[in-house]
C-alpha atoms as a PDB file:
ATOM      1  CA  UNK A   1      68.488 141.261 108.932  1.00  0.00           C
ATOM      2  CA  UNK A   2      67.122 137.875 106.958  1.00  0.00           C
ATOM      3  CA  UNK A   3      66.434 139.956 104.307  1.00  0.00           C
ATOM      4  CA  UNK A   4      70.044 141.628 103.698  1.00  0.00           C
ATOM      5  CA  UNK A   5      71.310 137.871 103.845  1.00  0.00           C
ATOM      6  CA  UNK A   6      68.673 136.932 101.480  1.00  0.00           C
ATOM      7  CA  UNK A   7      69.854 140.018  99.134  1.00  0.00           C
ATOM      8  CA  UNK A   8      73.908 139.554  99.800  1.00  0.00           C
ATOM      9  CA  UNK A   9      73.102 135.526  98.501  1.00  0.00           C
ATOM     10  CA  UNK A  10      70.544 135.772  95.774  1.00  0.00           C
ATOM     11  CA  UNK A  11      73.290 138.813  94.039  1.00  0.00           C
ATOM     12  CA  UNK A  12      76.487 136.515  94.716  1.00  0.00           C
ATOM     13  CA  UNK A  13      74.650 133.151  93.517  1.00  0.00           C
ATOM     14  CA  UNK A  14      73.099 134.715  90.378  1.00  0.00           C
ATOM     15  CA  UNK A  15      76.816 136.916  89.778  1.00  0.00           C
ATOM     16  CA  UNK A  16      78.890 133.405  90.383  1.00  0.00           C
ATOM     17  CA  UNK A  17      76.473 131.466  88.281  1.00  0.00           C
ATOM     18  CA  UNK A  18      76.088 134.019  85.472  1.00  0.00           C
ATOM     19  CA  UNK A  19      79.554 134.899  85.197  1.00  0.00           C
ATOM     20  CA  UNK A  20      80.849 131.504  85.141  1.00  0.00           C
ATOM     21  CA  UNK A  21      78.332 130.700  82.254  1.00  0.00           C
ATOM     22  CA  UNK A  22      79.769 133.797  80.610  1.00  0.00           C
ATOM     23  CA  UNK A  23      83.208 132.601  80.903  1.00  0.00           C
ATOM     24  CA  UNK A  24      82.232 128.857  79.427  1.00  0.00           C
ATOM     25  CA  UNK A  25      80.954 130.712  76.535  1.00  0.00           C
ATOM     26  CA  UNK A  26      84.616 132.713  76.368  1.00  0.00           C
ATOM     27  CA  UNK A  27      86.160 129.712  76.501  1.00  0.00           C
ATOM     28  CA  UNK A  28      87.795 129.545  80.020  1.00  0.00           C
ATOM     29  CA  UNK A  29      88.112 125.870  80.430  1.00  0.00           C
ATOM     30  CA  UNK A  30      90.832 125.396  83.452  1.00  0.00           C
ATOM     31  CA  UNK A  31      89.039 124.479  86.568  1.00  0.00           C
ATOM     32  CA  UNK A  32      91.496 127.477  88.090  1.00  0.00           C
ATOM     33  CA  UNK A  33      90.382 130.221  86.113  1.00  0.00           C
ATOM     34  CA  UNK A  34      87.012 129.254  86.987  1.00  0.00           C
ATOM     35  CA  UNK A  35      87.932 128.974  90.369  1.00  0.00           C
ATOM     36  CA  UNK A  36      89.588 132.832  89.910  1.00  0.00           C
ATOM     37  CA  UNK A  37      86.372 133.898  88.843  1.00  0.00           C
ATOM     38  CA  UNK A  38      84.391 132.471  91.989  1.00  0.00           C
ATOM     39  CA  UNK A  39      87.073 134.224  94.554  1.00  0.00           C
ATOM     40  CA  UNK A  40      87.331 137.193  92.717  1.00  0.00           C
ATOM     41  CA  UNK A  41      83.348 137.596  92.947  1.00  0.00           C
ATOM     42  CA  UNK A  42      83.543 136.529  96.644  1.00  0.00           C
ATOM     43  CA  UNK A  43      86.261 140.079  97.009  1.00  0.00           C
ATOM     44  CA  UNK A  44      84.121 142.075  94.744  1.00  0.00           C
ATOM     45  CA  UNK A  45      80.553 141.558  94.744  1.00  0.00           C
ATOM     46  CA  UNK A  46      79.495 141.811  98.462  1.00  0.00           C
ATOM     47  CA  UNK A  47      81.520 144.871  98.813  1.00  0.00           C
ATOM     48  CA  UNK A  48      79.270 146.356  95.474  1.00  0.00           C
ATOM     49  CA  UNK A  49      76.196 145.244  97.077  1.00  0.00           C
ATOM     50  CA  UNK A  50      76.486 146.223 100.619  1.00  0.00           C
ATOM     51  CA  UNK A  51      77.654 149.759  99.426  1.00  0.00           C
ATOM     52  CA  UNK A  52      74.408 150.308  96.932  1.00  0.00           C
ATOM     53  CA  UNK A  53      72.381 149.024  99.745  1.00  0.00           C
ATOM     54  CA  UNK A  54      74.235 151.834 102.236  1.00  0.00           C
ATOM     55  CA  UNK A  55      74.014 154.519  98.880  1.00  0.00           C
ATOM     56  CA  UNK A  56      70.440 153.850  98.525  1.00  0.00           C
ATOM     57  CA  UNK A  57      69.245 153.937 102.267  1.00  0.00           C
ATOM     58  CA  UNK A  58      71.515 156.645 102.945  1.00  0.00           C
ATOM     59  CA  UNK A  59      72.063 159.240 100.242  1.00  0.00           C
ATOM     60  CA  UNK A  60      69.613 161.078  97.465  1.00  0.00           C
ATOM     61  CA  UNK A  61      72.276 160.309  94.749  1.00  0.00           C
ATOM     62  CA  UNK A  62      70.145 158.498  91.995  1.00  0.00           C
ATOM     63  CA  UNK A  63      70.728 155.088  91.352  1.00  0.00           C
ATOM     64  CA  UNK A  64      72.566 154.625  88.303  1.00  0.00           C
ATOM     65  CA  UNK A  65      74.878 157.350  89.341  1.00  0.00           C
ATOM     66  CA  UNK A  66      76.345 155.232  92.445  1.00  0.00           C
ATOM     67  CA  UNK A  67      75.710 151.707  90.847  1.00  0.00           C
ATOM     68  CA  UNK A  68      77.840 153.056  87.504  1.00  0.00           C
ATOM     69  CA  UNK A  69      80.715 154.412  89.546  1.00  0.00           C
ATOM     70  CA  UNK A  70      80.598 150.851  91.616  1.00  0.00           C
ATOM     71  CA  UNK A  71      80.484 148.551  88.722  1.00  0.00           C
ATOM     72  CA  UNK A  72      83.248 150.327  87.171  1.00  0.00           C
ATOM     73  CA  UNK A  73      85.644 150.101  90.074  1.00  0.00           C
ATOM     74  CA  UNK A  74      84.721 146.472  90.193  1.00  0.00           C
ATOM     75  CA  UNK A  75      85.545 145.823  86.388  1.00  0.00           C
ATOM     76  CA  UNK A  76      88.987 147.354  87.308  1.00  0.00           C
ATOM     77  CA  UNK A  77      89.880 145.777  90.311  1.00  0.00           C
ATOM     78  CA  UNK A  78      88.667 142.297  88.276  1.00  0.00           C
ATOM     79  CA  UNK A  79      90.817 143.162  85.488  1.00  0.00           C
ATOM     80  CA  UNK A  80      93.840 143.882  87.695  1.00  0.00           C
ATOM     81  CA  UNK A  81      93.101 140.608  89.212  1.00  0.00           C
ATOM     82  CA  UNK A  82      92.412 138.311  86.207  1.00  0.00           C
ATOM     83  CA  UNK A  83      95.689 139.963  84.373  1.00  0.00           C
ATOM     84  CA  UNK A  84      97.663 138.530  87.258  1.00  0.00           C
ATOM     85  CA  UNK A  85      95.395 135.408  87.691  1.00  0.00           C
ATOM     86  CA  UNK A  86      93.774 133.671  84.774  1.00  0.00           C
ATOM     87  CA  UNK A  87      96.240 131.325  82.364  1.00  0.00           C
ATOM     88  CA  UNK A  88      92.952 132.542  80.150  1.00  0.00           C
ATOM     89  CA  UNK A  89      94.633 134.403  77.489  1.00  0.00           C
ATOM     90  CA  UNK A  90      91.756 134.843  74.566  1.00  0.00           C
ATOM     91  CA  UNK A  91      90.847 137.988  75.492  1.00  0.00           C
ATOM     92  CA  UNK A  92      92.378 140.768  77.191  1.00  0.00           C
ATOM     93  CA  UNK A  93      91.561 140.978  81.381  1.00  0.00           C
ATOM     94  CA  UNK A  94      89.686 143.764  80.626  1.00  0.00           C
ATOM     95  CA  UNK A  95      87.479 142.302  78.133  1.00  0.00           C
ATOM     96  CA  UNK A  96      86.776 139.377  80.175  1.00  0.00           C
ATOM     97  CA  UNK A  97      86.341 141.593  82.851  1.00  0.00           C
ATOM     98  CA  UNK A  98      83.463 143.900  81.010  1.00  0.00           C
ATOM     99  CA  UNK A  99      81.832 140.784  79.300  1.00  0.00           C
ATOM    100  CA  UNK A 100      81.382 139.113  82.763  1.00  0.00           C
ATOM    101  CA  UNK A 101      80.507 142.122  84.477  1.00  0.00           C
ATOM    102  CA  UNK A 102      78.308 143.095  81.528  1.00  0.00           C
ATOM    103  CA  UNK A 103      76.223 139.868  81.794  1.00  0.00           C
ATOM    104  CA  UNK A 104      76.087 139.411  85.266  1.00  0.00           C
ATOM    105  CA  UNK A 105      74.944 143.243  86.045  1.00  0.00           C
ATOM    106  CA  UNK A 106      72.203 143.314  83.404  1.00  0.00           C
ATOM    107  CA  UNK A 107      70.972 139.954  83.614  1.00  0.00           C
ATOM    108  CA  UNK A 108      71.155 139.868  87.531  1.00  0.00           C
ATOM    109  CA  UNK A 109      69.694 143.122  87.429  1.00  0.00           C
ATOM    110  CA  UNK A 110      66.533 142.047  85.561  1.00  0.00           C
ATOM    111  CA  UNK A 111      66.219 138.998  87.469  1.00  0.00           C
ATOM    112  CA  UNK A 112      66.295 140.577  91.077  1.00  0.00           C
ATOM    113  CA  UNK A 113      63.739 143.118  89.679  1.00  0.00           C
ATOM    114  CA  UNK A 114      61.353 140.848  88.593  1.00  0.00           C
ATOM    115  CA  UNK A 115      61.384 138.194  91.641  1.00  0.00           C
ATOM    116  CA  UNK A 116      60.709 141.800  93.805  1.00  0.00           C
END
């Protein structure tokens, strides 16, 4: 059980921190569209990462087939959220969306990997 709480943490710190980086680089500067990005993560990312755990204890589906239909209903349902949301207008929701997702799931990814 510590070490789901362990894995549900590590993902959401490394998502929060690498998206929000990603988002400074955009050039989301309000302190409430950085604060959109932190509660959209909170709605999104546990729900990702408990049901990969649950795919990959539970099913033979390979990995990148579950974790590639996940991710992509995340980047829509973050979209959705940060058209309605963010005052950020730069870039389209979707395209802050996949840039933030992009980062976080590949650089997360590498870094969970290699602390294993």
């Amino acid at each position: 059980m510590v070490e789901i709480v362990k894995t549900f943490a590590l993902c959401f710190v490394l998502t929060v921190i690498l998206e929000e980086l990603t988002a400074l680089i955009l050039g989301v500067r309000t302190k409430m569209d950085f604060f959109m990005i932190f509660v959209v993560n909170m709605l999104t990312n546990p729900a990702v990462v408990f049901l990969s755990m649950v795919f990959y204890s539970y099913t033979p589906i390979p990995w990148v087939h579950y974790i590639g239909v996940l991710e992509l209903i995340a980047f829509f349902v973050e979209a959705k959220i940060y058209k309605d949301l963010l005052d950020f207008k730069r870039f389209s929701p979707y395209r802050v969306s996949f840039y933030l997702n992009l980062v976080s799931f590949t650089i997360g990814t590498s870094i969970v990997y290699l602390l294993q």
